[in-house]
PDB file of N, CA and C in Angstrom:
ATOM      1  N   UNK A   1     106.371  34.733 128.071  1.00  0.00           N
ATOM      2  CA  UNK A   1     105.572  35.026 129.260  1.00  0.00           C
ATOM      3  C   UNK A   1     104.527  36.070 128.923  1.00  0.00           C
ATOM      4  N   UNK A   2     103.537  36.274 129.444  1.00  0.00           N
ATOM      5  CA  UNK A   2     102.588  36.953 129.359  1.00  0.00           C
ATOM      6  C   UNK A   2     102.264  38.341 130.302  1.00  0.00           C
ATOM      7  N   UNK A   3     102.200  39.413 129.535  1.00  0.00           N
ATOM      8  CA  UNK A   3     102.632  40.516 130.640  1.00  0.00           C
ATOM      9  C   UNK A   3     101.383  40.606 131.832  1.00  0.00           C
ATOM     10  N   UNK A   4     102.023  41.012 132.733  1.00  0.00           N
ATOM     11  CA  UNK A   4     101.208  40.694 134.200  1.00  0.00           C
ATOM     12  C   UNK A   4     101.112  42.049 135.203  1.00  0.00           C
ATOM     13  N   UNK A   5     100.059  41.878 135.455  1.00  0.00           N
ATOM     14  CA  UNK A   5     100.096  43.511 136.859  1.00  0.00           C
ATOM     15  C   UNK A   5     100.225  42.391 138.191  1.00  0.00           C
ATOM     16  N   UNK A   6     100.935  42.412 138.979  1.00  0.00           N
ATOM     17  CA  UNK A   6     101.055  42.162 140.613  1.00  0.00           C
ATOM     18  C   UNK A   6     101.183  43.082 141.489  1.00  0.00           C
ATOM     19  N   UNK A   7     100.943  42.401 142.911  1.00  0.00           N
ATOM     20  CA  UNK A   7     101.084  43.219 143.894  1.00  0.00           C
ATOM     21  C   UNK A   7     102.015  42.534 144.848  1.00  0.00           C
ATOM     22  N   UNK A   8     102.530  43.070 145.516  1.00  0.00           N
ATOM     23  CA  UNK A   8     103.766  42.941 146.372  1.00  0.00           C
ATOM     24  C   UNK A   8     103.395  43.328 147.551  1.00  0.00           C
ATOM     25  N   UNK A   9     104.105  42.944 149.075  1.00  0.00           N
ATOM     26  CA  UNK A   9     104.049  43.150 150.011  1.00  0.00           C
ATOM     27  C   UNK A   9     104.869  42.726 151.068  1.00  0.00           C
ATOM     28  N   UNK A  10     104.812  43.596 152.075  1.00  0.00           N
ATOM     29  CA  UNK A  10     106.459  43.269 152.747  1.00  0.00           C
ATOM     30  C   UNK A  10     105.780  42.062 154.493  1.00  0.00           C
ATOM     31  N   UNK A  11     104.741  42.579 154.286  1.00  0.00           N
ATOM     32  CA  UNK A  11     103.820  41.810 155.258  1.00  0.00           C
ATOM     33  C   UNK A  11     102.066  41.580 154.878  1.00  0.00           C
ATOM     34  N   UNK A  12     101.409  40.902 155.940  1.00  0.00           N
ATOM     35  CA  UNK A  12     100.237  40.749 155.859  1.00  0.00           C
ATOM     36  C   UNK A  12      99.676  42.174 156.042  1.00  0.00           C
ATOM     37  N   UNK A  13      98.822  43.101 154.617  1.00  0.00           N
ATOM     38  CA  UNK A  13      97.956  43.984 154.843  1.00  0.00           C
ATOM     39  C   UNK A  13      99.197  45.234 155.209  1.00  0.00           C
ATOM     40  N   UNK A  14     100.519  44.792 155.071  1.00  0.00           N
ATOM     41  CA  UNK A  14     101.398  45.831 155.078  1.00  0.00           C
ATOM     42  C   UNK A  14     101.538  47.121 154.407  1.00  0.00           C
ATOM     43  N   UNK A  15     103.043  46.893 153.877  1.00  0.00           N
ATOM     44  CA  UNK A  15     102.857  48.109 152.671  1.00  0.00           C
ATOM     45  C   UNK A  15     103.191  47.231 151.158  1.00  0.00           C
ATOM     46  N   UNK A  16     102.387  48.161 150.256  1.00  0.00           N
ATOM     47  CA  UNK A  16     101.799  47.365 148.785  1.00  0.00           C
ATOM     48  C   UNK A  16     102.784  48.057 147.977  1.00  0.00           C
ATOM     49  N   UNK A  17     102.834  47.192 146.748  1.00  0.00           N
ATOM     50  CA  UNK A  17     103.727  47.793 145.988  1.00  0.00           C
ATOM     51  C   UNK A  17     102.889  47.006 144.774  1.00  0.00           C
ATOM     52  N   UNK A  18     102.837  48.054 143.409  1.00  0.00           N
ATOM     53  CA  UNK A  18     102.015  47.534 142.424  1.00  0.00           C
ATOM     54  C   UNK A  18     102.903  47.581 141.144  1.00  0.00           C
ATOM     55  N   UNK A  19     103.275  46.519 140.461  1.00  0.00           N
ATOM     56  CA  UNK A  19     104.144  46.927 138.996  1.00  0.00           C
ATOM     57  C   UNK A  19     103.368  45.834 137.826  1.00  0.00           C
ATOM     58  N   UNK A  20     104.087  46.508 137.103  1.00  0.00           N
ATOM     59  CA  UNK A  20     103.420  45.655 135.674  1.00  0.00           C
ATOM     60  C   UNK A  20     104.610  44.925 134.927  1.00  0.00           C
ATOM     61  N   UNK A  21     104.683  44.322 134.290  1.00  0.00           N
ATOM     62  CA  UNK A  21     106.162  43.472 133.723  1.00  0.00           C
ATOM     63  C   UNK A  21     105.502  42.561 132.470  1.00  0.00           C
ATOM     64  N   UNK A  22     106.441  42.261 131.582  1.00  0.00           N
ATOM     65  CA  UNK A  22     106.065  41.467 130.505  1.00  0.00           C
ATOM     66  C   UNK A  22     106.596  39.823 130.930  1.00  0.00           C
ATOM     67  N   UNK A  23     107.726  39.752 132.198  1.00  0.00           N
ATOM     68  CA  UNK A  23     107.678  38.092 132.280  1.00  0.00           C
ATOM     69  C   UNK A  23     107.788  38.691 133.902  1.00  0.00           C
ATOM     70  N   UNK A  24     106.731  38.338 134.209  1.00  0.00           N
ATOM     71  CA  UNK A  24     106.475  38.025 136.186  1.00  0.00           C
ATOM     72  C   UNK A  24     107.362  37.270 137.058  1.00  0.00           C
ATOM     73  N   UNK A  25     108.006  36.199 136.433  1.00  0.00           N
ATOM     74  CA  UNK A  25     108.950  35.347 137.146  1.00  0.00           C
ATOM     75  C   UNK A  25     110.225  36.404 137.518  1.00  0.00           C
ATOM     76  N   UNK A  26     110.705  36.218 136.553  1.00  0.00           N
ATOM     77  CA  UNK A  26     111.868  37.708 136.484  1.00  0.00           C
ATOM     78  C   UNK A  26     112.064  38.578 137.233  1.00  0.00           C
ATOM     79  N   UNK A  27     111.114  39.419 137.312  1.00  0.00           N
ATOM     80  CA  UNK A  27     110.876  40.748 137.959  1.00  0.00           C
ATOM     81  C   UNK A  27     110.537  40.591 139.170  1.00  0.00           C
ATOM     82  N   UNK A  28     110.020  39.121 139.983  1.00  0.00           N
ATOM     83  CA  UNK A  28     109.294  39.241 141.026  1.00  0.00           C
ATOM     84  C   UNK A  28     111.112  39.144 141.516  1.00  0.00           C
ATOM     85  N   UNK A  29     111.457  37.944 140.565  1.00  0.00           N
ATOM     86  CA  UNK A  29     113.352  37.419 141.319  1.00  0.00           C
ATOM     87  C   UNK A  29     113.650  38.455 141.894  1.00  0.00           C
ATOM     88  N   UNK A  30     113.864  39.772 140.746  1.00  0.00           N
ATOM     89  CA  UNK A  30     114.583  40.791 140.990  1.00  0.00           C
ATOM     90  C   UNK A  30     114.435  41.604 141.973  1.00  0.00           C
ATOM     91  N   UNK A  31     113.161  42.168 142.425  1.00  0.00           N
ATOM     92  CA  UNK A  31     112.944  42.140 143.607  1.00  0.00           C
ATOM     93  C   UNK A  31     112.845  41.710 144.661  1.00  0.00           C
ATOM     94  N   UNK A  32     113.104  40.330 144.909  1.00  0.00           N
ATOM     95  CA  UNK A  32     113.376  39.609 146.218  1.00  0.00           C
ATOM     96  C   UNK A  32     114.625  39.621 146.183  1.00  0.00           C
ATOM     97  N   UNK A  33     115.852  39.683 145.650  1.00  0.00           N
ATOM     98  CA  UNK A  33     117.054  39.818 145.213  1.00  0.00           C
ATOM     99  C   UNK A  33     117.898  40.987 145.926  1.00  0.00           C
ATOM    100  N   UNK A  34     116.714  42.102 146.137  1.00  0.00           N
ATOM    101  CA  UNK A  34     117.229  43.720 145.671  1.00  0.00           C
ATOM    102  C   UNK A  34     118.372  43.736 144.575  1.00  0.00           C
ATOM    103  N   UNK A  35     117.462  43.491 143.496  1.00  0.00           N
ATOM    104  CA  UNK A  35     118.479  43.622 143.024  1.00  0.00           C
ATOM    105  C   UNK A  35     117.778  45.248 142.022  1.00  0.00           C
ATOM    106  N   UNK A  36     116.587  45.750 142.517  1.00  0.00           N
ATOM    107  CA  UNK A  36     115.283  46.876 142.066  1.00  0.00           C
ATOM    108  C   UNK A  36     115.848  48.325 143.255  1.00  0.00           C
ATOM    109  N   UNK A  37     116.610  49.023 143.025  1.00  0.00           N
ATOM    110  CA  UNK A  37     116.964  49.989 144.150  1.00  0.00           C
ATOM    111  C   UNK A  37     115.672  50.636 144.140  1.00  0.00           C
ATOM    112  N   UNK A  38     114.952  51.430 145.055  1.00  0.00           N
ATOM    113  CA  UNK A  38     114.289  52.216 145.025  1.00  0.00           C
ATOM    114  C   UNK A  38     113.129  51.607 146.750  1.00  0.00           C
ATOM    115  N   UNK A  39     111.504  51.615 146.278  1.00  0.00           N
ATOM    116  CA  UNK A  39     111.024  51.550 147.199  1.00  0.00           C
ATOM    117  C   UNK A  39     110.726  50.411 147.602  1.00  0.00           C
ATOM    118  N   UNK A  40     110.770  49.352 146.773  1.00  0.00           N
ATOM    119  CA  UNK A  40     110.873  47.887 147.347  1.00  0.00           C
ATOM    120  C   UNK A  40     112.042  47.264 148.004  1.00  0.00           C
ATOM    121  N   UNK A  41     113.024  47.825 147.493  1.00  0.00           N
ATOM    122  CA  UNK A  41     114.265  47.192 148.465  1.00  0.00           C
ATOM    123  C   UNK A  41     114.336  48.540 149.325  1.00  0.00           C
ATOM    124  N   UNK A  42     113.999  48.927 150.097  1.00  0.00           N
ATOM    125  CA  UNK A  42     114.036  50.280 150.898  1.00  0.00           C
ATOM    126  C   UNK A  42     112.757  49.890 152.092  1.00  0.00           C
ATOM    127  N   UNK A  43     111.693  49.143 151.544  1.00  0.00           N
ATOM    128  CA  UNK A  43     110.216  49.019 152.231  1.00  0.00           C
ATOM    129  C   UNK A  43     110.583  47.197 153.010  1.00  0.00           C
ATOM    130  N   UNK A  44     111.572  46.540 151.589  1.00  0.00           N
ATOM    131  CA  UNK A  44     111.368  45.200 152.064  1.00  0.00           C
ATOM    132  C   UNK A  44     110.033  44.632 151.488  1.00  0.00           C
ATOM    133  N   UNK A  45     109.755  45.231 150.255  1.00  0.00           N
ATOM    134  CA  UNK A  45     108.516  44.378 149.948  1.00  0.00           C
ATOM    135  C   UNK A  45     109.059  43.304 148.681  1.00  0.00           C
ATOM    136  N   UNK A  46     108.613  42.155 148.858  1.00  0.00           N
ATOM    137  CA  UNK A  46     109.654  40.905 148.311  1.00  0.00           C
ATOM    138  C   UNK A  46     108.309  40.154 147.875  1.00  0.00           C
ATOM    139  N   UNK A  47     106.914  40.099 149.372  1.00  0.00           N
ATOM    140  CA  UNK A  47     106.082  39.233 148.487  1.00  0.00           C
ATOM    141  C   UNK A  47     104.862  39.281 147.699  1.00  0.00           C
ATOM    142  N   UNK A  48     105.380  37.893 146.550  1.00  0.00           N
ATOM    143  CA  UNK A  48     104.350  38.295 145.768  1.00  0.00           C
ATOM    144  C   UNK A  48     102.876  37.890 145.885  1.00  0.00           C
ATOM    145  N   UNK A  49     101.993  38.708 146.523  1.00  0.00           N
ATOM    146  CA  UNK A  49     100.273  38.340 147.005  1.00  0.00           C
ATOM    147  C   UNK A  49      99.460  38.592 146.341  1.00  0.00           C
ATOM    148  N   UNK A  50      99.431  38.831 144.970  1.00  0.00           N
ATOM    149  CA  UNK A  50      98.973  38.928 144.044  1.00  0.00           C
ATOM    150  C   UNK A  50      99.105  39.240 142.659  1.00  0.00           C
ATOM    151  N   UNK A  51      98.203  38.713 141.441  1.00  0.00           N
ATOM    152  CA  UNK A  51      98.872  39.105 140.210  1.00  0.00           C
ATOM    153  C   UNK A  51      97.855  38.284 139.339  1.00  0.00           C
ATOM    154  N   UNK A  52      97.619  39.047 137.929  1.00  0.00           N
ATOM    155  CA  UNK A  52      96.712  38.610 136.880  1.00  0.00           C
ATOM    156  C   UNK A  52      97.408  39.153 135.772  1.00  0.00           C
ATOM    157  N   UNK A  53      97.166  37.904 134.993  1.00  0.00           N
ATOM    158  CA  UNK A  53      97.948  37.529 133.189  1.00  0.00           C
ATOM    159  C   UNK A  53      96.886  38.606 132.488  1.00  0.00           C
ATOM    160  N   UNK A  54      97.534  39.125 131.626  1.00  0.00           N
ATOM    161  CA  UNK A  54      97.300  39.727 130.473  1.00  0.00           C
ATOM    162  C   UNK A  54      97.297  39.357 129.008  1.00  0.00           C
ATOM    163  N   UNK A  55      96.502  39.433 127.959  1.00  0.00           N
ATOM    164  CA  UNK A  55      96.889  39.090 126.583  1.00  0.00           C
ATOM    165  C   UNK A  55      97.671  40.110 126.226  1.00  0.00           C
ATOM    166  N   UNK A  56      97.978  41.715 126.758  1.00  0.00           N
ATOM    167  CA  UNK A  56      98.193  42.751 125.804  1.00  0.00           C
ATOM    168  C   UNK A  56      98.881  43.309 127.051  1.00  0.00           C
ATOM    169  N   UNK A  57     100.053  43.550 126.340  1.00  0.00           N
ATOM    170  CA  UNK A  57     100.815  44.814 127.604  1.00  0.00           C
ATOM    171  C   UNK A  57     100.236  45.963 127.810  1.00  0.00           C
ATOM    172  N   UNK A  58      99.249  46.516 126.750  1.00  0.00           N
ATOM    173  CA  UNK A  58      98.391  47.151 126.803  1.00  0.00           C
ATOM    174  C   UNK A  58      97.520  47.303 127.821  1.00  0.00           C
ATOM    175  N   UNK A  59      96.647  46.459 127.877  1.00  0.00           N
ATOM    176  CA  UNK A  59      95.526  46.373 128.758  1.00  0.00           C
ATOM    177  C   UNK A  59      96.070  45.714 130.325  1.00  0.00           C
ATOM    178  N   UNK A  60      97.359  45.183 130.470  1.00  0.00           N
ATOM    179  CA  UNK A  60      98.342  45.249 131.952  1.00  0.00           C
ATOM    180  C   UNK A  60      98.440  46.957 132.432  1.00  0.00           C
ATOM    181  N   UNK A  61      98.847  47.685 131.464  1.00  0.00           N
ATOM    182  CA  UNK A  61      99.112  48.963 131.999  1.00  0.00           C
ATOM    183  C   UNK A  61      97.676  49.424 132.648  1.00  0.00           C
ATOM    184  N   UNK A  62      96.775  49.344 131.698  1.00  0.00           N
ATOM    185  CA  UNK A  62      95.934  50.071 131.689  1.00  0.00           C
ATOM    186  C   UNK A  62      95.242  49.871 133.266  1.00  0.00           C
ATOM    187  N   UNK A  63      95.084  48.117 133.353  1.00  0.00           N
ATOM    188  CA  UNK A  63      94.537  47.964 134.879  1.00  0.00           C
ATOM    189  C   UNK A  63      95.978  48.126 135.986  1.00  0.00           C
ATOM    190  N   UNK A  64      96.945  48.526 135.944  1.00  0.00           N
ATOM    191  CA  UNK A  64      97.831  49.276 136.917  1.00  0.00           C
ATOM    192  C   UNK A  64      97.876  50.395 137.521  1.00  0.00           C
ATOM    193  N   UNK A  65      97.514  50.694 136.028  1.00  0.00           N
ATOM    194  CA  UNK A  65      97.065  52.371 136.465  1.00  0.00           C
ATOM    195  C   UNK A  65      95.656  52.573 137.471  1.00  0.00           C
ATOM    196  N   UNK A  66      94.389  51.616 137.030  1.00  0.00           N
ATOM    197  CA  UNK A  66      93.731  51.658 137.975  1.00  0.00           C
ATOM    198  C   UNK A  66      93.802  51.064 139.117  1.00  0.00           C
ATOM    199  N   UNK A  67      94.384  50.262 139.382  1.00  0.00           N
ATOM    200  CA  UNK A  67      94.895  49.940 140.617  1.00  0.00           C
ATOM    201  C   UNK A  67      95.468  50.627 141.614  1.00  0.00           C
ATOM    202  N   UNK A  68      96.828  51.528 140.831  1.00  0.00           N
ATOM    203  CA  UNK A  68      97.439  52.720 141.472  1.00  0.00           C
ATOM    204  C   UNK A  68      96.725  53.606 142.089  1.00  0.00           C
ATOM    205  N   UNK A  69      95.149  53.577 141.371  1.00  0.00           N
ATOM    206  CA  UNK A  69      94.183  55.215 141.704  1.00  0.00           C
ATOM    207  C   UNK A  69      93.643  54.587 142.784  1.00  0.00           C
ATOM    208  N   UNK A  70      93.175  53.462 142.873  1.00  0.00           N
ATOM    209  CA  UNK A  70      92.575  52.480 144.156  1.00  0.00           C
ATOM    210  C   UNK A  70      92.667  52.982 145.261  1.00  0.00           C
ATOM    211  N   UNK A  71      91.872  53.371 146.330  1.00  0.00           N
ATOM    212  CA  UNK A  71      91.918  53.187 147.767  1.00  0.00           C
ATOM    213  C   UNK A  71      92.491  52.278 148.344  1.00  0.00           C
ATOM    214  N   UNK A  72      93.288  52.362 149.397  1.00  0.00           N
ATOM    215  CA  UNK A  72      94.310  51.169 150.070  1.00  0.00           C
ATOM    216  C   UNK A  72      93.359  49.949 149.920  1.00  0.00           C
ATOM    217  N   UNK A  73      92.030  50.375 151.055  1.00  0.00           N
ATOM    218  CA  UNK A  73      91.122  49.680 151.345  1.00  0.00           C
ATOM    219  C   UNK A  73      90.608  48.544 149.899  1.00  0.00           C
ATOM    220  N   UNK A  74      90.706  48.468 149.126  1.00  0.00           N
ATOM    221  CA  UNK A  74      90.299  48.212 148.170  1.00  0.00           C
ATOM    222  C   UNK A  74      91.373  47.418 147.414  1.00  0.00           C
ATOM    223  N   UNK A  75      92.609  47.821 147.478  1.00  0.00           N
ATOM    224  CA  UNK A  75      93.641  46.886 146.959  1.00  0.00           C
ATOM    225  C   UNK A  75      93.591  45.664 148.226  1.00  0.00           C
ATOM    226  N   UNK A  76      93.429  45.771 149.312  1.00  0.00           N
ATOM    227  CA  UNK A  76      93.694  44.583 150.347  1.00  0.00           C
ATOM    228  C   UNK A  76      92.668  44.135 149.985  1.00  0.00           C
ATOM    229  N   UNK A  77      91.486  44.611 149.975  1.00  0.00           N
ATOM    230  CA  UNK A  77      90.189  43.724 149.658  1.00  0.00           C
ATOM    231  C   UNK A  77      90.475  42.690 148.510  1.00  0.00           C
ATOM    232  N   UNK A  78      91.539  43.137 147.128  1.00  0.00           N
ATOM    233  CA  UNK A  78      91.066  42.357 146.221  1.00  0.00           C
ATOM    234  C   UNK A  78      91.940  41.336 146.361  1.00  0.00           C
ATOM    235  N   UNK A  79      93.632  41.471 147.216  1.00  0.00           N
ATOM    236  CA  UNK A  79      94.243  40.546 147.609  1.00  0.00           C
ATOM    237  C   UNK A  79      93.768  39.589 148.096  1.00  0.00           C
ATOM    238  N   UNK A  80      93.114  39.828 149.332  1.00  0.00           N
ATOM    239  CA  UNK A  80      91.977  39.113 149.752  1.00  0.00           C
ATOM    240  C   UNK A  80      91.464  38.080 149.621  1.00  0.00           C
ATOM    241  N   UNK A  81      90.672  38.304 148.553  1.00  0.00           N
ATOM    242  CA  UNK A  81      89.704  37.763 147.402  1.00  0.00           C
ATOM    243  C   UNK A  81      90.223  36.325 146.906  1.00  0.00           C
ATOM    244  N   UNK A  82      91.504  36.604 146.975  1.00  0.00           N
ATOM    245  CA  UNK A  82      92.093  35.083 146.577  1.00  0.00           C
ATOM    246  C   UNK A  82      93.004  34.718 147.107  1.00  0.00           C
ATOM    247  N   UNK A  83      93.592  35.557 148.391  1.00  0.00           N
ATOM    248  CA  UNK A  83      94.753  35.026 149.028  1.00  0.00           C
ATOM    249  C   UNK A  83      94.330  35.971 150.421  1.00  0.00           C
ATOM    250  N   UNK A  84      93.592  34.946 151.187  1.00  0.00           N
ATOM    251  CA  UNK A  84      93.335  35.786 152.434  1.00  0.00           C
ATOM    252  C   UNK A  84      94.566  35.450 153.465  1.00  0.00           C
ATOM    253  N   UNK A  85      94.985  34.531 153.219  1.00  0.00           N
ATOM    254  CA  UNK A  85      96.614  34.421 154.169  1.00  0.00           C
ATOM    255  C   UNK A  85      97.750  35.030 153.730  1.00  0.00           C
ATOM    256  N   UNK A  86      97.847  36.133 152.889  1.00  0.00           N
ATOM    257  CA  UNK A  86      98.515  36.994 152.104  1.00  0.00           C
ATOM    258  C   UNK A  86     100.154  35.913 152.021  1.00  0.00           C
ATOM    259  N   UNK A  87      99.432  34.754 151.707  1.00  0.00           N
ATOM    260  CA  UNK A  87     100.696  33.725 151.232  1.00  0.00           C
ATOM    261  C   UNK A  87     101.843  34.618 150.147  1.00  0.00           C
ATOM    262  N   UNK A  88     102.960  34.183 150.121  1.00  0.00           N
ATOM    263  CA  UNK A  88     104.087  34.079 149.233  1.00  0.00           C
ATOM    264  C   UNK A  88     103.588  33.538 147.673  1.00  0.00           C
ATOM    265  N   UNK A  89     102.972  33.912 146.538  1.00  0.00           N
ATOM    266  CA  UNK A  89     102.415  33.502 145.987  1.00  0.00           C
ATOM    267  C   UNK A  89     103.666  32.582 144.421  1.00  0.00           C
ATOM    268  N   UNK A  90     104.496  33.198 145.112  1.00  0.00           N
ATOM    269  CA  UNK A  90     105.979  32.360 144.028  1.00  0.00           C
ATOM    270  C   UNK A  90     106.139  31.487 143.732  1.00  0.00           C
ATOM    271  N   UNK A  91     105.350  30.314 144.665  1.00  0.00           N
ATOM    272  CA  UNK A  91     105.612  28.996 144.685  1.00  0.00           C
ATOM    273  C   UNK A  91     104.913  28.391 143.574  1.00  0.00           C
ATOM    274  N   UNK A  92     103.783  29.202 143.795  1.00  0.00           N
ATOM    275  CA  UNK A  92     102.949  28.282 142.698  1.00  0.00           C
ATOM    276  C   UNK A  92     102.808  29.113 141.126  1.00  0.00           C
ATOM    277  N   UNK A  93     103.619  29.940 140.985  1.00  0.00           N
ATOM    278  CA  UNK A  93     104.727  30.145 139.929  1.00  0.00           C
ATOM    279  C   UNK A  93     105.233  29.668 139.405  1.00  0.00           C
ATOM    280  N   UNK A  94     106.731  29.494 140.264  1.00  0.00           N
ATOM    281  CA  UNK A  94     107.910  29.158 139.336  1.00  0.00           C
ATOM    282  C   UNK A  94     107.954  28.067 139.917  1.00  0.00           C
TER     283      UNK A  94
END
């Protein structure tokens, strides 16, 4: 798998949750699962509304981190951008 930055969300334009992972399928499971203690199983954020492949785990971190620095306003915008019905994006995943 190819490491990936996504975004998560417990509703439409809700609350966001941003991680990086080397296999996306996995990690998204694990969090819809709770099987991730902390602020996603605590918030209820399960879906996945966004996410872009990486060649380099490297350069995944690197745009996480800018993502993290992002204005709210600006992470919904880019969700947006390709998922304005802040669909469940899993399906067309796994």
């Amino acid at each position: 798998m190819e490491p990936a930055v996504y975004i998560l969300a417990n509703m439409p334009r809700g609350t966001l949750y941003i991680g990086v992972t080397s296999d996306l399928p996995r990690r998204v499971a694990q969090h819809q699962s709770g099987h991730i203690p902390g602020f996603t199983a605590r918030y209820g954020v399960k879906r996945l509304v966004y996410f872009e492949l990486h060649d380099r785990m490297g350069d995944a971190i690197q745009r996480e981190r800018q993502l993290k620095a992002w204005r709210r306003a600006w992470k919904i915008e880019l969700v947006e951008t390709v998922n304005l019905e802040w669909r469940d994006l899993c399906g067309d995943l796994f």
